[in-house]
C-alpha atoms as a PDB file:
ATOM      1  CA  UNK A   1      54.614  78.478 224.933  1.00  0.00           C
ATOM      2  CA  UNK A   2      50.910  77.861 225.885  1.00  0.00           C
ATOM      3  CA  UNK A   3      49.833  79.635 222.830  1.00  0.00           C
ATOM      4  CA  UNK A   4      51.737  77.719 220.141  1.00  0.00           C
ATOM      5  CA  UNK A   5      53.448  81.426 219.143  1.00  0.00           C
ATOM      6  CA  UNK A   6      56.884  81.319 218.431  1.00  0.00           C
ATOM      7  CA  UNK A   7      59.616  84.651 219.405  1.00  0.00           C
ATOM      8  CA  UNK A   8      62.752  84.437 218.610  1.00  0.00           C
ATOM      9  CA  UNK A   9      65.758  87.044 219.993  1.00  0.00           C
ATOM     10  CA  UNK A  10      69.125  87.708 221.623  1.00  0.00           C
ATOM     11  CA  UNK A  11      71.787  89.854 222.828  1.00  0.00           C
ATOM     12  CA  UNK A  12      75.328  90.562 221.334  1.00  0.00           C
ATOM     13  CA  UNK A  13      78.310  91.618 223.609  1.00  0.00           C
ATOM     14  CA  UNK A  14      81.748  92.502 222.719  1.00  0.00           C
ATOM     15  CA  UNK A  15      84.866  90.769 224.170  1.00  0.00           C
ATOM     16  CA  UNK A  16      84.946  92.715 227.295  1.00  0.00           C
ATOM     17  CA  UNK A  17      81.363  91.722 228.152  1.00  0.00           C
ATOM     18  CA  UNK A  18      79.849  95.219 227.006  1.00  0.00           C
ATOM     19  CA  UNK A  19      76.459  94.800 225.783  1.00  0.00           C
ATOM     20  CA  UNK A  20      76.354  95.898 222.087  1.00  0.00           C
ATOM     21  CA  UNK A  21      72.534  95.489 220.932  1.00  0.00           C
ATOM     22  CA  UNK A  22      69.644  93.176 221.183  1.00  0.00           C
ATOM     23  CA  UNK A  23      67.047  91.805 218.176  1.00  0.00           C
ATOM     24  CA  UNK A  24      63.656  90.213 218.482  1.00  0.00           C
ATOM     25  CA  UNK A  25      61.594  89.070 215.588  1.00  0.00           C
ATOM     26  CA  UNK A  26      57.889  87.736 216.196  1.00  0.00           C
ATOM     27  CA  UNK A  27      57.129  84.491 214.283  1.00  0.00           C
ATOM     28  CA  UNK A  28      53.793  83.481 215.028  1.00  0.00           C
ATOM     29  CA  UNK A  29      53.207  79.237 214.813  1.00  0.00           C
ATOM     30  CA  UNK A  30      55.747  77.553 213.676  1.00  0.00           C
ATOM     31  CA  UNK A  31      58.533  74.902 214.721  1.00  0.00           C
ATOM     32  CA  UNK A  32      61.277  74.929 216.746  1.00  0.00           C
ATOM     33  CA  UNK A  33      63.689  74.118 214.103  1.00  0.00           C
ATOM     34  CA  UNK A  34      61.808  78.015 212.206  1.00  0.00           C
ATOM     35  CA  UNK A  35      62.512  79.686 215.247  1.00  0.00           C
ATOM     36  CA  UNK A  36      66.397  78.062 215.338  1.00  0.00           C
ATOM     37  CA  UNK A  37      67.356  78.944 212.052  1.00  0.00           C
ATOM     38  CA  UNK A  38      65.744  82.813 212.172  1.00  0.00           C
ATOM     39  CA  UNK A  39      67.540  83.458 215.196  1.00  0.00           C
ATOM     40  CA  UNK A  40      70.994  82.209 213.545  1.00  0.00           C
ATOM     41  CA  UNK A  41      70.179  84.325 210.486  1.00  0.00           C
ATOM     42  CA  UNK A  42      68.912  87.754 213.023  1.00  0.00           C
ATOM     43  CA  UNK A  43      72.243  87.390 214.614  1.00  0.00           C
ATOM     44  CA  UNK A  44      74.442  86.734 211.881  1.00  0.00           C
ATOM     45  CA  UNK A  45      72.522  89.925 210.488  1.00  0.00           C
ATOM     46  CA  UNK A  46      73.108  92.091 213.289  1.00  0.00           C
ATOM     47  CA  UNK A  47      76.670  91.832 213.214  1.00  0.00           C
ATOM     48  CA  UNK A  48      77.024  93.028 210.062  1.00  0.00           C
ATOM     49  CA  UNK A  49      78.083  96.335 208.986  1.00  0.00           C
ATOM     50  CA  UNK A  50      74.793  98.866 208.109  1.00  0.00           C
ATOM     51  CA  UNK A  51      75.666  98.391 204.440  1.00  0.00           C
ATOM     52  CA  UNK A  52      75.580  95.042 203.989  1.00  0.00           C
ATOM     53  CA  UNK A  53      71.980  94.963 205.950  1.00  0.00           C
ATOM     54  CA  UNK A  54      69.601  93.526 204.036  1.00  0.00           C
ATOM     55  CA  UNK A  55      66.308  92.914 205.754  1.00  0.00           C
ATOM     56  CA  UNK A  56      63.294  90.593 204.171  1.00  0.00           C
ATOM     57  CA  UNK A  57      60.081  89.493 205.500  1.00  0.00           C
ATOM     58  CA  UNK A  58      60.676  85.909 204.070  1.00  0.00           C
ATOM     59  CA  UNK A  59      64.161  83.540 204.654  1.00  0.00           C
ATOM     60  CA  UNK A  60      66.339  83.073 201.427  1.00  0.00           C
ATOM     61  CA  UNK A  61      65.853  80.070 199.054  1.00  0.00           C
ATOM     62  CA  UNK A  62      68.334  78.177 200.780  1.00  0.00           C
ATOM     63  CA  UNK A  63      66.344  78.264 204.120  1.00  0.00           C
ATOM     64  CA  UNK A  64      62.942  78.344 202.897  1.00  0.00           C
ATOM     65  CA  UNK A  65      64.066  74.465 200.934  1.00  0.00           C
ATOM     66  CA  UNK A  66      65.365  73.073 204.724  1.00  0.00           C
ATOM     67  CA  UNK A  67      61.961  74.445 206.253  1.00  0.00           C
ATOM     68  CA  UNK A  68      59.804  72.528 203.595  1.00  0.00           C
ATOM     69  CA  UNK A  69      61.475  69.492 204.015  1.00  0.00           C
ATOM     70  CA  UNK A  70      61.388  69.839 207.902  1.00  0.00           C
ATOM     71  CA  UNK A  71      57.582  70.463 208.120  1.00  0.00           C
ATOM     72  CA  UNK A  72      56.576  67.438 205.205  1.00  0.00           C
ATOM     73  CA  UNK A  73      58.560  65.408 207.786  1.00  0.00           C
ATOM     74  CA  UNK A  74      56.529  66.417 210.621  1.00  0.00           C
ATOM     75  CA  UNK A  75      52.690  66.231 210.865  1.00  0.00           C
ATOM     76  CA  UNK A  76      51.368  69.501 212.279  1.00  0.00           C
END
């Protein structure tokens, strides 16, 4: 974008097409690669069942190890 602020979102349908829901999630500057994973981790999150939700403002370890080694590779 002109403003260097990243959004991330989609839209789940079922087999027949019907659409199911749509998720958004504001992430302010960051890469592209940020905004890739997020939106692979708000989808997989959507689609599972309202028990298993678990909803943090950060990524897990896991992810948060990938995006330091991204951004040391890259000079911002």
């Amino acid at each position: 974008t002109t403003t260097g602020l990243s959004v991330t979102g989609g839209v789940i349908w079922d087999e027949t097409g019907k659409w199911l829901l749509g998720y958004n999630r504001f992430l302010g500057k960051c890469l592209v690669f940020d905004t890739e994973l997020w939106d692979i981790l708000d989808a997989k999150m959507s689609l599972t069942n309202d028990e298993d939700l678990c909803m943090f403002d950060s990524p897990p370890v896991e992810i948060q190890v990938i995006l330091k080694e991204d951004r040391d590779s890259y000079i911002l």
